[in-house]
PDB file of N, CA and C in Angstrom:
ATOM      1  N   UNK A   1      -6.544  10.157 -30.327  1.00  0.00           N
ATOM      2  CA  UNK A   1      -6.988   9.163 -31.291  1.00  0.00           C
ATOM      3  C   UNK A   1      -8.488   8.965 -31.096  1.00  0.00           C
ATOM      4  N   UNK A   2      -9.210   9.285 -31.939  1.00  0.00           N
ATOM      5  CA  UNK A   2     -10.696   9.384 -32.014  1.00  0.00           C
ATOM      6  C   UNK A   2     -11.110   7.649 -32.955  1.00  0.00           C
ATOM      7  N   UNK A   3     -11.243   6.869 -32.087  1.00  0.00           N
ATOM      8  CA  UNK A   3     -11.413   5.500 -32.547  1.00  0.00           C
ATOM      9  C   UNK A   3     -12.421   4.915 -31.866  1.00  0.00           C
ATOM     10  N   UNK A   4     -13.539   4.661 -31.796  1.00  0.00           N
ATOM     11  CA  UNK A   4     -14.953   4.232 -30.612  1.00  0.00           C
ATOM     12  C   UNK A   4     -14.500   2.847 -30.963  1.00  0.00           C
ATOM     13  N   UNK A   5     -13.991   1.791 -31.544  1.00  0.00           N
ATOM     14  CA  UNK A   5     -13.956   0.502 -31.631  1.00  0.00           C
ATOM     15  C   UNK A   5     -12.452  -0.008 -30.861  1.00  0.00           C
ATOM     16  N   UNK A   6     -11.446   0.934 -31.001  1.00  0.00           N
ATOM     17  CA  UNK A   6     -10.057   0.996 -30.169  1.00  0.00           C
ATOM     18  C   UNK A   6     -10.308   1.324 -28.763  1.00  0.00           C
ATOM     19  N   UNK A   7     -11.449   2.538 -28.591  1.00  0.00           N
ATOM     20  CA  UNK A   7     -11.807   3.079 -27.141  1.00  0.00           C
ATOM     21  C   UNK A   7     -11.948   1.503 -26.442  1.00  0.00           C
ATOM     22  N   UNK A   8     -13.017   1.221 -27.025  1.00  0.00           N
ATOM     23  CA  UNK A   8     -13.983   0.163 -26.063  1.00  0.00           C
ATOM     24  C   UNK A   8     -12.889  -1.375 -26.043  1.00  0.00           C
ATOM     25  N   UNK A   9     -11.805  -1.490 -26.726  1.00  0.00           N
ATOM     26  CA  UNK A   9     -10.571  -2.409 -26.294  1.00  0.00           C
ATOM     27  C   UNK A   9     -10.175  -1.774 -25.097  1.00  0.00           C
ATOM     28  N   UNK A  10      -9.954  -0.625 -25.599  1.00  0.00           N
ATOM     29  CA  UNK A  10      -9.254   0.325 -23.774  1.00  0.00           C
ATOM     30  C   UNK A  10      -9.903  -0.185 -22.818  1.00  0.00           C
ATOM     31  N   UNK A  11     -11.167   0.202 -22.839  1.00  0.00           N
ATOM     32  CA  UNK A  11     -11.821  -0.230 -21.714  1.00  0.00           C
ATOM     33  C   UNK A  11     -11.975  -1.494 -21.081  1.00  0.00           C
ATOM     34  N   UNK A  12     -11.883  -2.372 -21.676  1.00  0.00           N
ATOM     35  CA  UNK A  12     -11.982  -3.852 -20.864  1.00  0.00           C
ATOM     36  C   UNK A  12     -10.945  -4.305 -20.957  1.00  0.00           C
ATOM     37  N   UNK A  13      -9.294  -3.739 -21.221  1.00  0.00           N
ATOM     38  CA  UNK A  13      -8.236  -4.415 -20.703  1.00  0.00           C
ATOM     39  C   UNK A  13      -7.583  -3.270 -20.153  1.00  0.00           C
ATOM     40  N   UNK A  14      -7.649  -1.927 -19.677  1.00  0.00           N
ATOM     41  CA  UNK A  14      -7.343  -1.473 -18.861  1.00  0.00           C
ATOM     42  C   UNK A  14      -8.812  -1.034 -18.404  1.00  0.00           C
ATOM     43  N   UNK A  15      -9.179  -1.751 -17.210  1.00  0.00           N
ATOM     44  CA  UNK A  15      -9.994  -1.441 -16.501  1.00  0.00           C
ATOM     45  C   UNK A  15     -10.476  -0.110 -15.756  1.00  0.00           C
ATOM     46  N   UNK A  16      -8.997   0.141 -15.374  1.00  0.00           N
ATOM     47  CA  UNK A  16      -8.935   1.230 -13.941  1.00  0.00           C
ATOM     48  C   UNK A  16      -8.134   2.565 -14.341  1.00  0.00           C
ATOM     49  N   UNK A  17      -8.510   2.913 -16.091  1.00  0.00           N
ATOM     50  CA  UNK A  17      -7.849   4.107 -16.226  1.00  0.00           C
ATOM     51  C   UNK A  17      -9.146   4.472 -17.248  1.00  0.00           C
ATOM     52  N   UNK A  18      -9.414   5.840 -17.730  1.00  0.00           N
ATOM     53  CA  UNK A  18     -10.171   5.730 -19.218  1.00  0.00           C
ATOM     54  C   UNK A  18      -9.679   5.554 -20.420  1.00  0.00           C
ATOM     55  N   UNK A  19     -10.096   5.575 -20.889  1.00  0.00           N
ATOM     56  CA  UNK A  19     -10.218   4.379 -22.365  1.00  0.00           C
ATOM     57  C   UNK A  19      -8.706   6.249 -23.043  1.00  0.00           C
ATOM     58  N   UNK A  20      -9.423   6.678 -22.969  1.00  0.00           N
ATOM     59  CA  UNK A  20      -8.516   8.077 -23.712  1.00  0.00           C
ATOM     60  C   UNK A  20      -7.651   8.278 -22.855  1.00  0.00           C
ATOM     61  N   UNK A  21      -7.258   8.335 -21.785  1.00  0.00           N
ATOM     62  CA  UNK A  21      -5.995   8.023 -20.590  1.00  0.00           C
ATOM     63  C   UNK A  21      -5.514   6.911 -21.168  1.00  0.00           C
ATOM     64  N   UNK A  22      -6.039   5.822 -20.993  1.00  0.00           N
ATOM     65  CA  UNK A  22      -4.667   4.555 -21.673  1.00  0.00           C
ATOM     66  C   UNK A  22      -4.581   4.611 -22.721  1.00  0.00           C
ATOM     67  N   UNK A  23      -5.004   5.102 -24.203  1.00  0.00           N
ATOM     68  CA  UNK A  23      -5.032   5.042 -25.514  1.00  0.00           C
ATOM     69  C   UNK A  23      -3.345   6.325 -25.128  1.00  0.00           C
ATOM     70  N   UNK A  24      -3.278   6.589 -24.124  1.00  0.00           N
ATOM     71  CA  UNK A  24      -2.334   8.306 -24.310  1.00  0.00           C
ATOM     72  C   UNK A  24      -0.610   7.428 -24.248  1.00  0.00           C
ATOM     73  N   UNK A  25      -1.113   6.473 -23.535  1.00  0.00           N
ATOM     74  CA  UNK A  25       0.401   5.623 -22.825  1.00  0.00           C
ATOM     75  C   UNK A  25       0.232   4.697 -23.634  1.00  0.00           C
ATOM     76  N   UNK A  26       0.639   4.340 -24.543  1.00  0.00           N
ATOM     77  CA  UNK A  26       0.534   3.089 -26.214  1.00  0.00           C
ATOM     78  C   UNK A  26       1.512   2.027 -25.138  1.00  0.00           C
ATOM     79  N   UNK A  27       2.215   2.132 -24.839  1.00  0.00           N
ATOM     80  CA  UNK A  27       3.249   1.004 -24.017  1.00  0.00           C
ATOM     81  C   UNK A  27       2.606   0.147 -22.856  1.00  0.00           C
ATOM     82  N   UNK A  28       1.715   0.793 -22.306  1.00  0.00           N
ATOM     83  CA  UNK A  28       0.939   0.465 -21.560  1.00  0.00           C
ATOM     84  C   UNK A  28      -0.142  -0.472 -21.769  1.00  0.00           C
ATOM     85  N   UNK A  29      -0.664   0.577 -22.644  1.00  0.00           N
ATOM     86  CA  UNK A  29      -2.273  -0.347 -23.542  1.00  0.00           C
ATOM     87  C   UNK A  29      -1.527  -1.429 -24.369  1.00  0.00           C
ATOM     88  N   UNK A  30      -0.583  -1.289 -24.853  1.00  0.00           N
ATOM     89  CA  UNK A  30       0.110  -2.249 -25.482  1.00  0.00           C
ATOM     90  C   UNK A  30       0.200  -3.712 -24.695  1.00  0.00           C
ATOM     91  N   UNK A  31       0.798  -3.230 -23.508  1.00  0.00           N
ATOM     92  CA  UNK A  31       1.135  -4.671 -22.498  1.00  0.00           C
ATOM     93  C   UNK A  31      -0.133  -4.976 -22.219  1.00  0.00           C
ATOM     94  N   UNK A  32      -0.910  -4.462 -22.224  1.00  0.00           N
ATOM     95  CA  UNK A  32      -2.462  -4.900 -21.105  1.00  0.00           C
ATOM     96  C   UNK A  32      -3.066  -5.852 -22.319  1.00  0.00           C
ATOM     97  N   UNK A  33      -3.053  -5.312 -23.699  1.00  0.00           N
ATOM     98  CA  UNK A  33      -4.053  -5.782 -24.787  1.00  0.00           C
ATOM     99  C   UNK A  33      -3.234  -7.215 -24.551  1.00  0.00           C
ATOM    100  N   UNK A  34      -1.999  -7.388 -24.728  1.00  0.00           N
ATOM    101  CA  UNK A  34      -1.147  -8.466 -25.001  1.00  0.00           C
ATOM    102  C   UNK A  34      -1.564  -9.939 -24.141  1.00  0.00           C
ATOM    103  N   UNK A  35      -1.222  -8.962 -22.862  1.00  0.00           N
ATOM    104  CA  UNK A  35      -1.662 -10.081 -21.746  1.00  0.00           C
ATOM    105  C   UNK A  35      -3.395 -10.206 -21.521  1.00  0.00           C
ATOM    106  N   UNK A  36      -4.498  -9.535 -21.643  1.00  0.00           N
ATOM    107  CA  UNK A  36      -5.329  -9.864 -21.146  1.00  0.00           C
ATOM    108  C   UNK A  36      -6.577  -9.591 -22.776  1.00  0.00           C
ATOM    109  N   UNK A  37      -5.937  -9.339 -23.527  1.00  0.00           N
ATOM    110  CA  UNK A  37      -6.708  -9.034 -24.905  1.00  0.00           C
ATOM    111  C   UNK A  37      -6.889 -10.265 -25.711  1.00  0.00           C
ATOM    112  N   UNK A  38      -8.513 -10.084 -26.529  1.00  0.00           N
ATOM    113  CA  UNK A  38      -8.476 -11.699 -27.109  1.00  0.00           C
ATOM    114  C   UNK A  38      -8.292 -11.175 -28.336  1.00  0.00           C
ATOM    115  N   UNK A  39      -8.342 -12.316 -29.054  1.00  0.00           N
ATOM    116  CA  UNK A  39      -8.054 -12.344 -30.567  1.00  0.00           C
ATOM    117  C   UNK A  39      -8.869 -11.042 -31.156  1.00  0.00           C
ATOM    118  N   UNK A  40      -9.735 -10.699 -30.777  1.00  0.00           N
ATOM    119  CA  UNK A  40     -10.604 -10.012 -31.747  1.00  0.00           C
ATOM    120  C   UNK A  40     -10.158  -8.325 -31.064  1.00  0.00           C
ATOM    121  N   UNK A  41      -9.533  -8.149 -30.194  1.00  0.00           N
ATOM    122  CA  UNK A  41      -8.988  -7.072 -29.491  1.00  0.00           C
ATOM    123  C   UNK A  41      -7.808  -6.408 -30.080  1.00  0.00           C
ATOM    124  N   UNK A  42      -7.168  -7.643 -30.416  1.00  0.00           N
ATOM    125  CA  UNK A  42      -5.636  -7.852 -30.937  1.00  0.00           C
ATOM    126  C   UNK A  42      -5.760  -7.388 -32.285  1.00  0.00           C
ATOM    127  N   UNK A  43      -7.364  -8.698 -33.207  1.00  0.00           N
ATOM    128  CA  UNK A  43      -7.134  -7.798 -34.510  1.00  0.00           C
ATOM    129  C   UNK A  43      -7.874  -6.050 -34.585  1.00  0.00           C
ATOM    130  N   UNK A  44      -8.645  -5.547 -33.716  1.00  0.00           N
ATOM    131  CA  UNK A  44      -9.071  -4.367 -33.646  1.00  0.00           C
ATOM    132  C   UNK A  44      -7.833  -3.756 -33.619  1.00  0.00           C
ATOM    133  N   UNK A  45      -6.784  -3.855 -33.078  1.00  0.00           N
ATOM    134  CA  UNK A  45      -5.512  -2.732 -32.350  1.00  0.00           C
ATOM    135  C   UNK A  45      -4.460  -3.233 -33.482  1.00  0.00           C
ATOM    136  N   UNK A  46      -4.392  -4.004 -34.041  1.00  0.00           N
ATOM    137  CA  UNK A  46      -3.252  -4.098 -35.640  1.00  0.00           C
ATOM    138  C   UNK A  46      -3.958  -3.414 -36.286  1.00  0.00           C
ATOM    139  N   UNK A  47      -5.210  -2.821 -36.406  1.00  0.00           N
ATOM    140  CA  UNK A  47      -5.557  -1.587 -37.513  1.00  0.00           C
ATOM    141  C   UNK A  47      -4.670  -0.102 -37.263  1.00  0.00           C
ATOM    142  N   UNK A  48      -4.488   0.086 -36.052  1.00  0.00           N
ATOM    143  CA  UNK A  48      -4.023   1.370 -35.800  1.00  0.00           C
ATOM    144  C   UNK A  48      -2.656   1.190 -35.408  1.00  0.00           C
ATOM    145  N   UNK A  49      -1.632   0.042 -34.841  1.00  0.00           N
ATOM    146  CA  UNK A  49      -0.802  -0.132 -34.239  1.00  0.00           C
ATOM    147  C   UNK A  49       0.138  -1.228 -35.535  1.00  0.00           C
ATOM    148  N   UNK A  50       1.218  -1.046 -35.565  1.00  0.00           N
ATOM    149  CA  UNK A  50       2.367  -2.077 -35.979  1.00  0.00           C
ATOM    150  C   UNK A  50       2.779  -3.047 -35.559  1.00  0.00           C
ATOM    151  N   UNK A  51       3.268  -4.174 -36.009  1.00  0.00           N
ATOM    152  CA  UNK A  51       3.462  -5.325 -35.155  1.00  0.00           C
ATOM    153  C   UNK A  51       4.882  -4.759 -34.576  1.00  0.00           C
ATOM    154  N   UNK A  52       5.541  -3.648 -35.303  1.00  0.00           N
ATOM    155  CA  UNK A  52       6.800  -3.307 -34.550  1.00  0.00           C
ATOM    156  C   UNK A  52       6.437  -2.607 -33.304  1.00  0.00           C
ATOM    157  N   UNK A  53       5.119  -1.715 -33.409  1.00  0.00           N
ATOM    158  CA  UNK A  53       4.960  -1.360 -32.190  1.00  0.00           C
ATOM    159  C   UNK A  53       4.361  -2.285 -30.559  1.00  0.00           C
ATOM    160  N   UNK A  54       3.957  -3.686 -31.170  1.00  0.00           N
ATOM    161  CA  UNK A  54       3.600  -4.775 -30.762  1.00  0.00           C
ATOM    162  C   UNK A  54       5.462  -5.659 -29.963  1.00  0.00           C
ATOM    163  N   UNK A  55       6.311  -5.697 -30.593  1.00  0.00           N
ATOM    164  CA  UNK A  55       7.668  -5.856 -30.559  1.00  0.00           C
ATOM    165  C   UNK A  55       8.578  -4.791 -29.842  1.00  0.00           C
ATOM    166  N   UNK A  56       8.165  -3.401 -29.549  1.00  0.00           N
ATOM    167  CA  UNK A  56       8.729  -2.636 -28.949  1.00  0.00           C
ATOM    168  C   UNK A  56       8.222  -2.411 -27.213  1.00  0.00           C
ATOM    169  N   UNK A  57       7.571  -3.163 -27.140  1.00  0.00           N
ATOM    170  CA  UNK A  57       6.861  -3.063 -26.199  1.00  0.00           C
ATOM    171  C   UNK A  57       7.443  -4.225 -25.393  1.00  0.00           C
ATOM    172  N   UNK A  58       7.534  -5.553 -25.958  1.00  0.00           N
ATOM    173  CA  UNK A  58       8.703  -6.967 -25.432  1.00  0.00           C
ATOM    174  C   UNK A  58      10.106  -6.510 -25.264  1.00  0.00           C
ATOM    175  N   UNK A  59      10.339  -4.272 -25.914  1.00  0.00           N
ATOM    176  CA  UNK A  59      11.594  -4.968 -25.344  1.00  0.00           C
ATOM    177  C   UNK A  59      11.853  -3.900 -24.526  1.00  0.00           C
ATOM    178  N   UNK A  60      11.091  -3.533 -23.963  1.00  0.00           N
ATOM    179  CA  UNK A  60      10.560  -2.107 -22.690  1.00  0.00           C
ATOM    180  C   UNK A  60       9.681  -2.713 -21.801  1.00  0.00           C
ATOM    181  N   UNK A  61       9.129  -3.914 -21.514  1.00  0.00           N
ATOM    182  CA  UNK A  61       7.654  -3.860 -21.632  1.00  0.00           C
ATOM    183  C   UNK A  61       7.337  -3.194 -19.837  1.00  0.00           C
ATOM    184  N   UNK A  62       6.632  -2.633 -19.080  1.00  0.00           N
ATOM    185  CA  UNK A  62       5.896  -2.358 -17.984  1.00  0.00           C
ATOM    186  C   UNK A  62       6.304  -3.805 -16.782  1.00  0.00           C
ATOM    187  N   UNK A  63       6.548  -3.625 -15.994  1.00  0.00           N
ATOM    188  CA  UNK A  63       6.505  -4.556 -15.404  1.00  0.00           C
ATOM    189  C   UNK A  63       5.550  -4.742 -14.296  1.00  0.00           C
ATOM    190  N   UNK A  64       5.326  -5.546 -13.843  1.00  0.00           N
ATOM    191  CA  UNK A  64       4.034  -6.049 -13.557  1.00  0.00           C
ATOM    192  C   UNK A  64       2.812  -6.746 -14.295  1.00  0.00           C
ATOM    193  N   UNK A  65       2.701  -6.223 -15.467  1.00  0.00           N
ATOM    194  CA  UNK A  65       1.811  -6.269 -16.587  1.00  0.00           C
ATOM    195  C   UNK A  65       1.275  -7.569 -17.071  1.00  0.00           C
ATOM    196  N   UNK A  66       2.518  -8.066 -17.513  1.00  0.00           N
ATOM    197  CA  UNK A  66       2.446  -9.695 -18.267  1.00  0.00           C
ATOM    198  C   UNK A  66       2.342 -10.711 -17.360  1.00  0.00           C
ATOM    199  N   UNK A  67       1.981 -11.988 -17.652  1.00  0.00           N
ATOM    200  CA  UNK A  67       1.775 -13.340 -16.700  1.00  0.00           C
ATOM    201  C   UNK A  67       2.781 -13.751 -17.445  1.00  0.00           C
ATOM    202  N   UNK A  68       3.257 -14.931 -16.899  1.00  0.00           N
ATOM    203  CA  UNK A  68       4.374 -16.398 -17.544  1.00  0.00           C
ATOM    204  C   UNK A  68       3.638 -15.895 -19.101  1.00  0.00           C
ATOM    205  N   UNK A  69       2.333 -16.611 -19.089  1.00  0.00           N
ATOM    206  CA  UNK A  69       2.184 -17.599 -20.738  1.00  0.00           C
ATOM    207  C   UNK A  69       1.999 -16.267 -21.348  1.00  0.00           C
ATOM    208  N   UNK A  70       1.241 -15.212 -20.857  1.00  0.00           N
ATOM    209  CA  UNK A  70       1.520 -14.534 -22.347  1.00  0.00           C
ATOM    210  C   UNK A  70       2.953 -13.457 -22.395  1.00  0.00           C
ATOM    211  N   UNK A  71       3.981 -13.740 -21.766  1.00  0.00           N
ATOM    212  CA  UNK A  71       4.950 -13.258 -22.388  1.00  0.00           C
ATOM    213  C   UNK A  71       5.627 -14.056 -23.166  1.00  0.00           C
ATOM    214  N   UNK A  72       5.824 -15.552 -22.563  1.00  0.00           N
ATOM    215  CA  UNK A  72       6.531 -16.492 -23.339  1.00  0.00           C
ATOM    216  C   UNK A  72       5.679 -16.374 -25.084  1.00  0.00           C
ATOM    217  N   UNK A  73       3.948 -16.687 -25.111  1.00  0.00           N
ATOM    218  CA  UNK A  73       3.602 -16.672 -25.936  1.00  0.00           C
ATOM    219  C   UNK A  73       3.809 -15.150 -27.165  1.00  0.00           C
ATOM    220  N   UNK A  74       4.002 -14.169 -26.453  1.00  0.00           N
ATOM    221  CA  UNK A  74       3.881 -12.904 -27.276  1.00  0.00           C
ATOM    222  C   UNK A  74       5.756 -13.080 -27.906  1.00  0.00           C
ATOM    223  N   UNK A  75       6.937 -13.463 -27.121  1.00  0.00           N
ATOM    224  CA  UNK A  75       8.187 -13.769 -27.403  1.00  0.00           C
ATOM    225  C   UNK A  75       8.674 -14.646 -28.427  1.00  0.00           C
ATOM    226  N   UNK A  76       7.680 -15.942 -28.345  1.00  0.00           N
ATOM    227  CA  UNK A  76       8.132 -16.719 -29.333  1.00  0.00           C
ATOM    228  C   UNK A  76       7.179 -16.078 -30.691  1.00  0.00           C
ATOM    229  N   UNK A  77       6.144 -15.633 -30.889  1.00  0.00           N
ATOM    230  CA  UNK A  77       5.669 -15.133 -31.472  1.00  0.00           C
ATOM    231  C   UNK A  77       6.027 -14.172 -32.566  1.00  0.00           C
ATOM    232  N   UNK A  78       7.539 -13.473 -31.782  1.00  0.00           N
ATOM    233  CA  UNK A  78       8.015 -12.222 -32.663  1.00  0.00           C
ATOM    234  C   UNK A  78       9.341 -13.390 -32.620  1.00  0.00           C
ATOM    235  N   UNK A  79       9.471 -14.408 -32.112  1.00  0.00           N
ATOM    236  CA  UNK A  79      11.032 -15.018 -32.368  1.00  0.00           C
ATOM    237  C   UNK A  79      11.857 -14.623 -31.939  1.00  0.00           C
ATOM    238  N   UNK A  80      11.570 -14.483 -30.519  1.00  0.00           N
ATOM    239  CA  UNK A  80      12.515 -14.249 -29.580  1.00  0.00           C
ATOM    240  C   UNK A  80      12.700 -14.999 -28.502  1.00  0.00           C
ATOM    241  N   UNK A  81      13.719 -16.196 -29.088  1.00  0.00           N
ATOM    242  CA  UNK A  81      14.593 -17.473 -28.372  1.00  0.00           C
ATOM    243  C   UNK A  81      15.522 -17.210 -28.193  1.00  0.00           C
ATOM    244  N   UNK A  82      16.232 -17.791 -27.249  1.00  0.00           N
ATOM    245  CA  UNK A  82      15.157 -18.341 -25.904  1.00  0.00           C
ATOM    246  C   UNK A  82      14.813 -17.303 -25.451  1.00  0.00           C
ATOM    247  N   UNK A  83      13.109 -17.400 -24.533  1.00  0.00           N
ATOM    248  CA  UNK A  83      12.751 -15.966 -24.454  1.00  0.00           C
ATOM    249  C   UNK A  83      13.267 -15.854 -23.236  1.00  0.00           C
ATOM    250  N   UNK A  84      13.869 -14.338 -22.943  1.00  0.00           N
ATOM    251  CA  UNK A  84      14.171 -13.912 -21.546  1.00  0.00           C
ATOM    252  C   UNK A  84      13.290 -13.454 -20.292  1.00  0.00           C
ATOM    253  N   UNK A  85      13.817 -13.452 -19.550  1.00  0.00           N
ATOM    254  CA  UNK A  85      12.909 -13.342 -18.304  1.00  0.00           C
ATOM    255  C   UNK A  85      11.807 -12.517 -18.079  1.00  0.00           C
ATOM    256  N   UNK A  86      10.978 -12.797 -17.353  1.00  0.00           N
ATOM    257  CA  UNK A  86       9.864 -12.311 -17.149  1.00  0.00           C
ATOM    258  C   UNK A  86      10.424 -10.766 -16.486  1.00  0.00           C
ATOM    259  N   UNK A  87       9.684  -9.525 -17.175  1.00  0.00           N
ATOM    260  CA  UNK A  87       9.710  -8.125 -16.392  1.00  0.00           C
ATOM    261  C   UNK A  87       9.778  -8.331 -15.028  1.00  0.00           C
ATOM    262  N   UNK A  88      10.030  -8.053 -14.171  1.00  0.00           N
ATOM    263  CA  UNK A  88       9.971  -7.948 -12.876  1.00  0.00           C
ATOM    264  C   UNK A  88       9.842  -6.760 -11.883  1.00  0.00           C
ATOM    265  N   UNK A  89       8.930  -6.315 -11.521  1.00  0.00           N
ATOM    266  CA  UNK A  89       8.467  -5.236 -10.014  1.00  0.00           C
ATOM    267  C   UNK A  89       9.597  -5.115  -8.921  1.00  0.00           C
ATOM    268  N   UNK A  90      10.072  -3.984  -8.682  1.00  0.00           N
ATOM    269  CA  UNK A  90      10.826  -3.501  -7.849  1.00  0.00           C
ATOM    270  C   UNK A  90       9.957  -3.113  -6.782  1.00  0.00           C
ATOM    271  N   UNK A  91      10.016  -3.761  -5.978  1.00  0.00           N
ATOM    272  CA  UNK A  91       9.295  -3.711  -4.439  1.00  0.00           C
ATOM    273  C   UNK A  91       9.836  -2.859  -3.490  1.00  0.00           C
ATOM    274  N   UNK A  92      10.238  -1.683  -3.220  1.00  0.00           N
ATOM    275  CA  UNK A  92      11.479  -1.723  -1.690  1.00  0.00           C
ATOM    276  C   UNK A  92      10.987  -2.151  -0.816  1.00  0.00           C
ATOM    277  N   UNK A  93      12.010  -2.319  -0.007  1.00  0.00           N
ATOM    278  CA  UNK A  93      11.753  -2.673   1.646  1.00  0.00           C
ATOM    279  C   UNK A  93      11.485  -1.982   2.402  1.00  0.00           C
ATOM    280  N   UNK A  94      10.548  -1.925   3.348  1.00  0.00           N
ATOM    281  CA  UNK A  94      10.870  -0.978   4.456  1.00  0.00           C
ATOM    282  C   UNK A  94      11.132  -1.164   5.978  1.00  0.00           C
TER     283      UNK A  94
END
């Protein structure tokens, strides 16, 4: 995806990958824009992205990714009450 205004969203909400590396994993860049993307990020990435693809992502989403408020907020958002639990990280033990 050849997008210089989508790139440079890549870049400041996935920090620690390149902008064309996370544009490759949409599920990914998806969760990151969600949780750490502002309004003007959000409307840059509804030019190229669906709100279903915005919704498919709440119901796969990465775990680790999201905080409390913006999953609750991204859940009630698509109307999904009561919203269910936060993703959760599988740690093992050793």
């Amino acid at each position: 995806m050849n997008a210089p205004d989508l790139e440079k969203v890549a870049k400041r909400v996935v920090w620690f990958k390149t902008p064309a590396d996370t544009l490759k994993d949409e599920k990914l860049f998806l969760a990151h824009l969600m949780t750490y993307g502002t309004l003007s990020d959000i409307s840059t990435a509804l030019t190229y992205f669906s709100e279903n693809d915005f919704k498919a992502v709440l119901d796969d989403p990465p775990p680790g990714v999201f905080d409390r408020r913006s999953w609750v907020y991204w859940n009630v958002r698509y109307h999904r009450e009561p919203v269910p639990p936060l993703p959760l990280r599988n740690i093992p033990s050793f």
